[in-house]
N, C-alpha and C. Protein backbone atom coordinates (compact mmCIF):
# COMPACT_ATOMS: atom_id res chain seq x y z
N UNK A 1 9.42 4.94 44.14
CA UNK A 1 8.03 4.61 44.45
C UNK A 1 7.12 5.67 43.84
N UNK A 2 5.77 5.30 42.99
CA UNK A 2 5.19 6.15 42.64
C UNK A 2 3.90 6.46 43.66
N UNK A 3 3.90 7.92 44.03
CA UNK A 3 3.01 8.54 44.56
C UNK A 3 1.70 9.84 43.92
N UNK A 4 0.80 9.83 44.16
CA UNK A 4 -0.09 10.54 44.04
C UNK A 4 -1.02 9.65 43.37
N UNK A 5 -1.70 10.32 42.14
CA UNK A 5 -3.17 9.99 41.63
C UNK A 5 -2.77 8.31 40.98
N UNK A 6 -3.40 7.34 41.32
CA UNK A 6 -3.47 6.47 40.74
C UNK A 6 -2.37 5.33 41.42
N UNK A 7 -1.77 5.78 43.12
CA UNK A 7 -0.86 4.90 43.29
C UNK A 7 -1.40 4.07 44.37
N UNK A 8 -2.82 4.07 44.48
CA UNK A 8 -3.60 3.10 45.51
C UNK A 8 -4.44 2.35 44.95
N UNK A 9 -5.11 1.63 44.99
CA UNK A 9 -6.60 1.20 44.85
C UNK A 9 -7.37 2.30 45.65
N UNK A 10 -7.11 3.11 46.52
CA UNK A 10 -8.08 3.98 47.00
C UNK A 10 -8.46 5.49 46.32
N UNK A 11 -7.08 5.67 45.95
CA UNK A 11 -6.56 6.57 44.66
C UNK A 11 -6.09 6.41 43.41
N UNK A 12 -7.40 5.73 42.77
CA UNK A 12 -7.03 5.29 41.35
C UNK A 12 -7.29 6.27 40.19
N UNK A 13 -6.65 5.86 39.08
CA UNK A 13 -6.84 6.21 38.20
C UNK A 13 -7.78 6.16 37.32
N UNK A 14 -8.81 6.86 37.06
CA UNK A 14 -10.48 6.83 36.30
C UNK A 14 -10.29 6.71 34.77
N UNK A 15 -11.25 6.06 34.50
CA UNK A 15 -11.48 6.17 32.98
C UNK A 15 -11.51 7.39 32.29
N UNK A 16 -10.98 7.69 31.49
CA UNK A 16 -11.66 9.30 30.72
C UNK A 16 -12.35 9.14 30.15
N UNK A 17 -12.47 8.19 29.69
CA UNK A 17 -13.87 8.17 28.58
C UNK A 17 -15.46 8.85 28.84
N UNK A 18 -15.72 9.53 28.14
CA UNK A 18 -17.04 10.08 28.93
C UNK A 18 -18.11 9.73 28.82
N UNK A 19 -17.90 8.46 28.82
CA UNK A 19 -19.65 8.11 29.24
C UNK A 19 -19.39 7.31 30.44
N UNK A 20 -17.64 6.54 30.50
CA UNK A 20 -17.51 5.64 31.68
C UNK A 20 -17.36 6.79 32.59
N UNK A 21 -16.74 7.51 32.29
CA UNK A 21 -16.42 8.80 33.15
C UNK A 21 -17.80 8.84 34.30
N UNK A 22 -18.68 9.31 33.65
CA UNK A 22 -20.00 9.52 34.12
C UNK A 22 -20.52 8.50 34.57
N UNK A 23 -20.23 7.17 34.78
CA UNK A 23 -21.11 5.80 35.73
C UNK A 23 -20.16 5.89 36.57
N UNK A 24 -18.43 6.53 36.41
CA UNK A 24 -17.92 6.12 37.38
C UNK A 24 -18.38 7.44 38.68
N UNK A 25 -18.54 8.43 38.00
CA UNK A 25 -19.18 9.65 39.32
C UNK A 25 -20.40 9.14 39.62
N UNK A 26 -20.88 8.08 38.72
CA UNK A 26 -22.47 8.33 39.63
C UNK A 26 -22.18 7.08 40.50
N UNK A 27 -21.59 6.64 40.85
CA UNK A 27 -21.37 5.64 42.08
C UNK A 27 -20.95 6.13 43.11
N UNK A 28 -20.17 7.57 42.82
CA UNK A 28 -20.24 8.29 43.85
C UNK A 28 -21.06 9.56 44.44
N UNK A 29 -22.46 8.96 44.12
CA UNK A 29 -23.26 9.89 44.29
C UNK A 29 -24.39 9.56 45.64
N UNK A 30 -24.00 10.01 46.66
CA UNK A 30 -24.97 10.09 47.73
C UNK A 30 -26.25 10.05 47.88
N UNK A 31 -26.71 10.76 47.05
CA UNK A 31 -28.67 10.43 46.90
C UNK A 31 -29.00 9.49 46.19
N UNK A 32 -29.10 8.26 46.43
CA UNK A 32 -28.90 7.01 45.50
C UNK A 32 -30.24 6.77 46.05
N UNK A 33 -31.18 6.68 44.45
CA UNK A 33 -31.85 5.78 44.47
C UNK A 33 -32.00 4.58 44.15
N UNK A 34 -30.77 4.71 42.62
CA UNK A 34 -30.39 3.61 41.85
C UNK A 34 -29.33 3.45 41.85
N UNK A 35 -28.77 2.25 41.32
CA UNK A 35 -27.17 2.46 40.93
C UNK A 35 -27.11 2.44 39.60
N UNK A 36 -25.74 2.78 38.86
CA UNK A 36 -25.86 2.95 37.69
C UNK A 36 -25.94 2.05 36.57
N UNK A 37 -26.57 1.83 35.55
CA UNK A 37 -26.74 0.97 34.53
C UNK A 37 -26.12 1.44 33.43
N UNK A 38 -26.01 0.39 32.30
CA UNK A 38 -25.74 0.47 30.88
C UNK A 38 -26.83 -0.08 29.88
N UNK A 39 -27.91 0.85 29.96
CA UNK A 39 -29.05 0.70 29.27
C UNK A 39 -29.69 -0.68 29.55
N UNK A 40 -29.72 -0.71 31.27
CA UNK A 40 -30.46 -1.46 31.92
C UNK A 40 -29.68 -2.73 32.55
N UNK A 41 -28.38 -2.94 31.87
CA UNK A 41 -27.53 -3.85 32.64
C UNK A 41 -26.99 -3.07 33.51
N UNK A 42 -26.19 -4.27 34.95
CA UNK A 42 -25.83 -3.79 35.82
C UNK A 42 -24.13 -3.43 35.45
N UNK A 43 -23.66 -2.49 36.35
CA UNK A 43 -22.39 -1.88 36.74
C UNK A 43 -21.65 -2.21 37.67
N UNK A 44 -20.21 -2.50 37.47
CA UNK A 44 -19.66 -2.71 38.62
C UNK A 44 -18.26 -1.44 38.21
N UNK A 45 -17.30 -1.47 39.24
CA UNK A 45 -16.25 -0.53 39.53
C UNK A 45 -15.32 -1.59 39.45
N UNK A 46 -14.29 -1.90 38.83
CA UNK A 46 -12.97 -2.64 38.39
C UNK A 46 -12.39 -1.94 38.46
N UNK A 47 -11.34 -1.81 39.74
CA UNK A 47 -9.92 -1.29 40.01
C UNK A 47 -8.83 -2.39 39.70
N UNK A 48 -7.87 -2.01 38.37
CA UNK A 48 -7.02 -2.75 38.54
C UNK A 48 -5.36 -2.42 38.96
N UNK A 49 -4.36 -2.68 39.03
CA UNK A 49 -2.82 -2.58 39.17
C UNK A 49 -2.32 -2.76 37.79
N UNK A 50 -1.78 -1.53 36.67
CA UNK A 50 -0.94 -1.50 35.60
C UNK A 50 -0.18 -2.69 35.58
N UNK A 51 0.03 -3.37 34.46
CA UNK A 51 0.83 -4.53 33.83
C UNK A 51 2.18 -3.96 34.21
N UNK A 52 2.58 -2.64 33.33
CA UNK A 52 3.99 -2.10 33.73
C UNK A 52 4.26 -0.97 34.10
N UNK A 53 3.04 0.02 34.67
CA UNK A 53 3.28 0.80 35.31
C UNK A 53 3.25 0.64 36.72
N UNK A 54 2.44 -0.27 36.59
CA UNK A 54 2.44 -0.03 38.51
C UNK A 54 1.22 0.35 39.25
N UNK A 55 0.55 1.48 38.10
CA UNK A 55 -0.53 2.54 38.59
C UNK A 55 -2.03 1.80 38.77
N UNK A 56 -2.61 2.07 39.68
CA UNK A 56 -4.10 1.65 40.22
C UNK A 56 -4.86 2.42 38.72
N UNK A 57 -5.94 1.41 37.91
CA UNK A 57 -6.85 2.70 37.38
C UNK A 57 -8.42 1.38 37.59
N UNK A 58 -8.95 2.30 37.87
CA UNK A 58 -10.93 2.38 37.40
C UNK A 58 -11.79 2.53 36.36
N UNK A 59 -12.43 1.21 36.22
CA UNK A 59 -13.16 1.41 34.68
C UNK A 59 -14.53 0.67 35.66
N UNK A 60 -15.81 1.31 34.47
CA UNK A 60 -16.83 0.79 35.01
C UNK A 60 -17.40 -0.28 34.02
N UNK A 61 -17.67 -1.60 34.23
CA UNK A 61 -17.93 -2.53 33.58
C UNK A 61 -19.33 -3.38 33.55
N UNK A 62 -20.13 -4.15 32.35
CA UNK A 62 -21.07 -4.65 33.02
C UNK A 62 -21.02 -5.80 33.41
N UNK A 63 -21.55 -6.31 34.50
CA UNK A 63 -21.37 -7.56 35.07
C UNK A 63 -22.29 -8.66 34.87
N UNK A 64 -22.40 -9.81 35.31
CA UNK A 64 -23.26 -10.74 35.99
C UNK A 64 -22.81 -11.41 37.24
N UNK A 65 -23.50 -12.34 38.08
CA UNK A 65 -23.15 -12.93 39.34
C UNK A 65 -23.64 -14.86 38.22
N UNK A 66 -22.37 -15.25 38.99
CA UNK A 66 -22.55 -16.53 39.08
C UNK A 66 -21.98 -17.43 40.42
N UNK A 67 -23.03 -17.97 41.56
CA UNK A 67 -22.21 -18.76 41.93
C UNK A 67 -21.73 -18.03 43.43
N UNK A 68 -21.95 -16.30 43.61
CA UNK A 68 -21.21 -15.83 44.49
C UNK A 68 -20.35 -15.33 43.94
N UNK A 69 -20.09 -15.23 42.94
CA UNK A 69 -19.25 -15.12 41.94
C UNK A 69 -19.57 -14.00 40.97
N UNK A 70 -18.61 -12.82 40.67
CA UNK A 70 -19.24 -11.64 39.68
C UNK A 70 -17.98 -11.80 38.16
N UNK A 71 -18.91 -12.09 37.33
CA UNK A 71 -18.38 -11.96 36.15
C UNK A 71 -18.34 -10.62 35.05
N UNK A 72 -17.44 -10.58 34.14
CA UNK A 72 -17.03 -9.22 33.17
C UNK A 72 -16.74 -10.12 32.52
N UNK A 73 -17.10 -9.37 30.97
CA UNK A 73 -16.37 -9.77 29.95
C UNK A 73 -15.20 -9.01 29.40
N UNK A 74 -14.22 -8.90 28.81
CA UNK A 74 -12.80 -8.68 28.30
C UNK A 74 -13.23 -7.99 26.80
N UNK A 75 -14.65 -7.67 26.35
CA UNK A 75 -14.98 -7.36 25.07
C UNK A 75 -14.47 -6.47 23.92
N UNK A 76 -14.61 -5.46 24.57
CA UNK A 76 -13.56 -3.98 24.04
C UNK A 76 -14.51 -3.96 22.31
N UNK A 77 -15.38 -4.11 22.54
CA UNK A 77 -16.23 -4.32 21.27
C UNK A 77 -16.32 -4.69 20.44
N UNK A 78 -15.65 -5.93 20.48
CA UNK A 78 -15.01 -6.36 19.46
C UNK A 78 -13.53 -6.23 18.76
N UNK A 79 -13.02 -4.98 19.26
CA UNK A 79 -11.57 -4.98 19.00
C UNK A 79 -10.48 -6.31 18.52
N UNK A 80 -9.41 -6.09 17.75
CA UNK A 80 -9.08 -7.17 18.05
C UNK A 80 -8.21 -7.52 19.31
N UNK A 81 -7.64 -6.19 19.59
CA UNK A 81 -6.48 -6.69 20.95
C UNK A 81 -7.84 -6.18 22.16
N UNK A 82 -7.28 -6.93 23.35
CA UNK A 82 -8.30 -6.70 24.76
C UNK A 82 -8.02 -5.65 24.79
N UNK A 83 -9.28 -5.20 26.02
CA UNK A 83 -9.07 -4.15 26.75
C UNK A 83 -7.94 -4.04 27.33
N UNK A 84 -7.23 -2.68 28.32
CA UNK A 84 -6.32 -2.65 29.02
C UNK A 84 -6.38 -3.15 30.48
N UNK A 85 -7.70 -2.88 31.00
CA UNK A 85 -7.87 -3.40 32.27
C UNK A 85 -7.76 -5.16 32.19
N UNK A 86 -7.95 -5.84 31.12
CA UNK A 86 -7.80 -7.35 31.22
C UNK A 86 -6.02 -7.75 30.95
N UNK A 87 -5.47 -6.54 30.21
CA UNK A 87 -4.12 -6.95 30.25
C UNK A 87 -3.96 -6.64 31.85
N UNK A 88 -3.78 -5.68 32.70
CA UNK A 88 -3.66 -5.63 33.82
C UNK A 88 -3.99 -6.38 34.99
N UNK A 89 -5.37 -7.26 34.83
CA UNK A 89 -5.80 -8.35 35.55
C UNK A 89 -4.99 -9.98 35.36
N UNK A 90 -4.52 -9.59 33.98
CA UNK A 90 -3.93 -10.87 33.53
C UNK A 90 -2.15 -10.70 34.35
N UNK A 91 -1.52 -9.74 34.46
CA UNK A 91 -0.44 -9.67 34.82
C UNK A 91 -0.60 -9.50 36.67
N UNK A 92 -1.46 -8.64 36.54
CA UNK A 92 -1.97 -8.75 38.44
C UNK A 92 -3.29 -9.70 39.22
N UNK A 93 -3.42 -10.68 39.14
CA UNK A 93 -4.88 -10.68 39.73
C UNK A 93 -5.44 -9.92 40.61
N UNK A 94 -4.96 -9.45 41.49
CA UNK A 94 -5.57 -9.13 42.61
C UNK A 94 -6.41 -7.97 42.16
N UNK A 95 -8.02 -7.72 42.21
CA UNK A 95 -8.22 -6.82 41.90
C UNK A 95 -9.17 -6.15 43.11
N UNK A 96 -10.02 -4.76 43.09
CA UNK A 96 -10.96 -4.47 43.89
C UNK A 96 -11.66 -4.00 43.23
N UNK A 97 -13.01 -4.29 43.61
CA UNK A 97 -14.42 -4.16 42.84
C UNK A 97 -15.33 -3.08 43.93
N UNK A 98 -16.21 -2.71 43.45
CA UNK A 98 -17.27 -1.96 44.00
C UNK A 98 -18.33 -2.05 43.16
N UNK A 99 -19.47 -3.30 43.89
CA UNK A 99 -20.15 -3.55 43.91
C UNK A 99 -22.14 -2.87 44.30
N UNK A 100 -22.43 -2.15 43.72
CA UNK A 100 -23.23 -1.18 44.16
C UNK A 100 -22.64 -0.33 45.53
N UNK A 101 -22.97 -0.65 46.75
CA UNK A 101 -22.21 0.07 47.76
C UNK A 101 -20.86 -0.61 48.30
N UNK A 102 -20.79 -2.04 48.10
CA UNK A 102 -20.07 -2.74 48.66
C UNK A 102 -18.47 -2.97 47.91
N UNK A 103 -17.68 -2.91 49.02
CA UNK A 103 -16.47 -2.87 48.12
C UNK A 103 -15.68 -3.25 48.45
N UNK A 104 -14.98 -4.32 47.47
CA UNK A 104 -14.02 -5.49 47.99
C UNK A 104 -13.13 -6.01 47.02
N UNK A 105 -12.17 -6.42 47.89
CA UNK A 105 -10.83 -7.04 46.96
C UNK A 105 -11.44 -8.58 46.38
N UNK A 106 -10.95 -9.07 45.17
CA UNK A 106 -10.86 -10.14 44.18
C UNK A 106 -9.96 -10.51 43.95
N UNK A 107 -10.30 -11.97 43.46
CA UNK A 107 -9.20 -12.74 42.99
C UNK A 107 -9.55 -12.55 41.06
N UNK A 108 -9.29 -12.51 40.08
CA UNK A 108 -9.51 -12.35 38.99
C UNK A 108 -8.94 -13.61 38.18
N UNK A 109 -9.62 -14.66 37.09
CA UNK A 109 -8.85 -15.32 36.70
C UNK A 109 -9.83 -15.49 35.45
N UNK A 110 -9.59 -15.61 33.84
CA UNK A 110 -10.08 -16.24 33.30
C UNK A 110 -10.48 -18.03 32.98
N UNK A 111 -12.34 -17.56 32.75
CA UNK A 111 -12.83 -18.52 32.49
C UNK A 111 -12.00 -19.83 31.80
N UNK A 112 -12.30 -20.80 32.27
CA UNK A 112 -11.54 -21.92 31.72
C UNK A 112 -12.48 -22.26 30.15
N UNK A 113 -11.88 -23.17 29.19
CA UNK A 113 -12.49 -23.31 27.93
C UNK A 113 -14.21 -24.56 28.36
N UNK A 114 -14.01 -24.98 29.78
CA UNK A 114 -15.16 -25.97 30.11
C UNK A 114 -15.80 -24.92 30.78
N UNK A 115 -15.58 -23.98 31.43
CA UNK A 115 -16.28 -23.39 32.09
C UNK A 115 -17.19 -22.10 31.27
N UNK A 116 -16.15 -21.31 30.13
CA UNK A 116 -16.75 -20.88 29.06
C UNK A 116 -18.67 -20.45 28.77
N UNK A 117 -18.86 -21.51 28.53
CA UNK A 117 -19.84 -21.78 27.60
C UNK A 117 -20.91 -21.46 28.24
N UNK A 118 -21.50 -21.75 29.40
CA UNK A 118 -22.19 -21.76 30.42
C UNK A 118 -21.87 -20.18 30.58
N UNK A 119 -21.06 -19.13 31.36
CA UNK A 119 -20.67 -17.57 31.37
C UNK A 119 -21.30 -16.83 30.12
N UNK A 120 -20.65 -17.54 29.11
CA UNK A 120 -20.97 -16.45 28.49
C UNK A 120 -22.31 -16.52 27.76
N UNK A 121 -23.17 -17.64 27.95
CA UNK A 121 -24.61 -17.38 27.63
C UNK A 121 -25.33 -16.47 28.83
N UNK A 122 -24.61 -16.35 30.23
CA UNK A 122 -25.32 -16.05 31.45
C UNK A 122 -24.65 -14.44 30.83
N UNK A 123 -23.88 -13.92 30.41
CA UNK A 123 -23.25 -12.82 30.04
C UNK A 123 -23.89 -12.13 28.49
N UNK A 124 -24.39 -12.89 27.81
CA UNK A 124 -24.61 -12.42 26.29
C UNK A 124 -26.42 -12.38 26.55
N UNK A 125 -27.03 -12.89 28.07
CA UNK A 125 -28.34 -12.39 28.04
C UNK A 125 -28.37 -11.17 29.02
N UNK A 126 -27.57 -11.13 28.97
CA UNK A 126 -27.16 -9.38 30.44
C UNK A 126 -26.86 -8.32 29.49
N UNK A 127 -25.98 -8.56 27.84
CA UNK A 127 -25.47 -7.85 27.44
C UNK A 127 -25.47 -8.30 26.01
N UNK A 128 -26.77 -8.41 25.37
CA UNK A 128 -26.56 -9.49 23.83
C UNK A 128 -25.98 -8.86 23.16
N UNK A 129 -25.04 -7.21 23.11
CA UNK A 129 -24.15 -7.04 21.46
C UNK A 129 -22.86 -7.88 22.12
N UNK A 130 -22.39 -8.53 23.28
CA UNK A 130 -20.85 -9.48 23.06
C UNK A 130 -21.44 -10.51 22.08
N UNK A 131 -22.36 -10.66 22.28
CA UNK A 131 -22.56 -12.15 20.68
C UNK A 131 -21.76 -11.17 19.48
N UNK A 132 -22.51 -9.85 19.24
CA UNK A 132 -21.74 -9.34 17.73
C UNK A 132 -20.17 -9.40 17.79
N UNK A 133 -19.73 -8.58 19.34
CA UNK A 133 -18.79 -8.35 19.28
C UNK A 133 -17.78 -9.71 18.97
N UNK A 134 -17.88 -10.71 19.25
CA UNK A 134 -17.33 -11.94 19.28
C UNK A 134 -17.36 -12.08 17.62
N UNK A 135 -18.54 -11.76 16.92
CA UNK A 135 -18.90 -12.01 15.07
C UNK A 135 -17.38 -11.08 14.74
N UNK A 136 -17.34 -10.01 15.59
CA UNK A 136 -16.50 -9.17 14.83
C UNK A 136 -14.73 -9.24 14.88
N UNK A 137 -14.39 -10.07 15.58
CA UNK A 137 -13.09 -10.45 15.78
C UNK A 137 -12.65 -11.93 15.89
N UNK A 138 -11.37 -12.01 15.62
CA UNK A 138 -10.71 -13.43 15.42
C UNK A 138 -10.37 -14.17 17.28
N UNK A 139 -10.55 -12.95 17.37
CA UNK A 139 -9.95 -12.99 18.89
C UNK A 139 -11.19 -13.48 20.05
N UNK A 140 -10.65 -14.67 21.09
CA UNK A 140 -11.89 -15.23 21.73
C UNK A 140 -12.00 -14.81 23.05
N UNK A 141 -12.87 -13.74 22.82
CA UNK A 141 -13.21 -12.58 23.86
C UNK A 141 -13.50 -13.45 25.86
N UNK A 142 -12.93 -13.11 26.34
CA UNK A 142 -12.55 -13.85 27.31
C UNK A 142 -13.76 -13.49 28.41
N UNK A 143 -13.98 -14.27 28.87
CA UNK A 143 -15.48 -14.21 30.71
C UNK A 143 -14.16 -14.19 31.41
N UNK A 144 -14.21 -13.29 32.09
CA UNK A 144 -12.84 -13.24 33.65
C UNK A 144 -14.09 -13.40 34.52
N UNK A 145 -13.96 -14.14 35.49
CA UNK A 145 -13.92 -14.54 37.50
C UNK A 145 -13.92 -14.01 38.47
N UNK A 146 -14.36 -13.05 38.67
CA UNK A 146 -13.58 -12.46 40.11
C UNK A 146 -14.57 -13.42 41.33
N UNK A 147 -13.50 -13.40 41.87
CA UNK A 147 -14.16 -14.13 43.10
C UNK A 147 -13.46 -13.76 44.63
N UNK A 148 -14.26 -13.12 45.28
CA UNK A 148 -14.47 -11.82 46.43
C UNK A 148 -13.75 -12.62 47.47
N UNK A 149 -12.76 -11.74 48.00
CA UNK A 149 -11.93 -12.39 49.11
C UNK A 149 -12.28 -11.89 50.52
N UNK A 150 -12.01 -9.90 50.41
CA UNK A 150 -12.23 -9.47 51.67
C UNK A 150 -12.66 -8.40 51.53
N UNK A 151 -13.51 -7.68 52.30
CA UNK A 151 -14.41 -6.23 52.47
C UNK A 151 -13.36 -5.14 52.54
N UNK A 152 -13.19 -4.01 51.69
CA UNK A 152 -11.98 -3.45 52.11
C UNK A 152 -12.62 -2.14 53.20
């Protein structure tokens, strides 16, 4: 059984990247006036469960709501292979989000090809470079679902 950093959803594993690095501390920042943005879009906290490690990690992502419903895109900037957190959602659904203060387990599933079209215009006016990023790869950058089960 693996123990320590990264073997909970409560004790996950953080992005290093340093700029996610830095939205992911400022969510944990007590004097909140704001929560954190990505040059004016909103932020959410995506905890997922490793494909084959096992390990909990945290990335901060931008979202939209549809429906009751909080959507991410899978972009990775265009890359051609996904991000890692969407391989991990794809092998685990279950995910937990933190939602400005609020924080709760998900169900995670990608957008269907009917459901598509509709997301990702509600997603490409929250965040218009996924239009480029989409110009820039063969690969059809996926809208994932989460849809909120229970308050953890």
């Amino acid at each position: 059984m693996t123990t320590g950093k990264g073997s909970s959803p409560d004790n996950p594993i953080d992005n290093a990247t340093s700029w996610v690095a830095d939205h992911i501390k400022a969510f944990d920042n007590p004097d909140r006036s704001s929560w954190p943005d990505q040059r004016g879009a909103p932020l959410l906290l995506l905890t997922t469960k490793g494909a084959k490690s096992g390990l909990w990690r945290r990335t901060a992502l931008i979202y939209g709501e549809d429906d009751g419903r909080y959507l991410i895109v899978a972009s990775k900037g265009g890359h051609p292979n996904p991000p890692g957190w969407y391989v991990n959602l794809s092998a685990n659904s279950e995910v937990h989000l933190q939602v400005r203060d609020r924080t709760f387990r998900a169900i995670a599933r990608t957008a269907t090809p009917e459901e598509k079209p509709k997301l990702w215009d509600l997603m490409v006016k929250i965040w218009p470079d996924y239009a480029r990023y989409q110009e820039k790869t063969d690969r059809d950058i996926p809208v994932v679902i989460l849809d909120p089960v229970t308050e953890v």
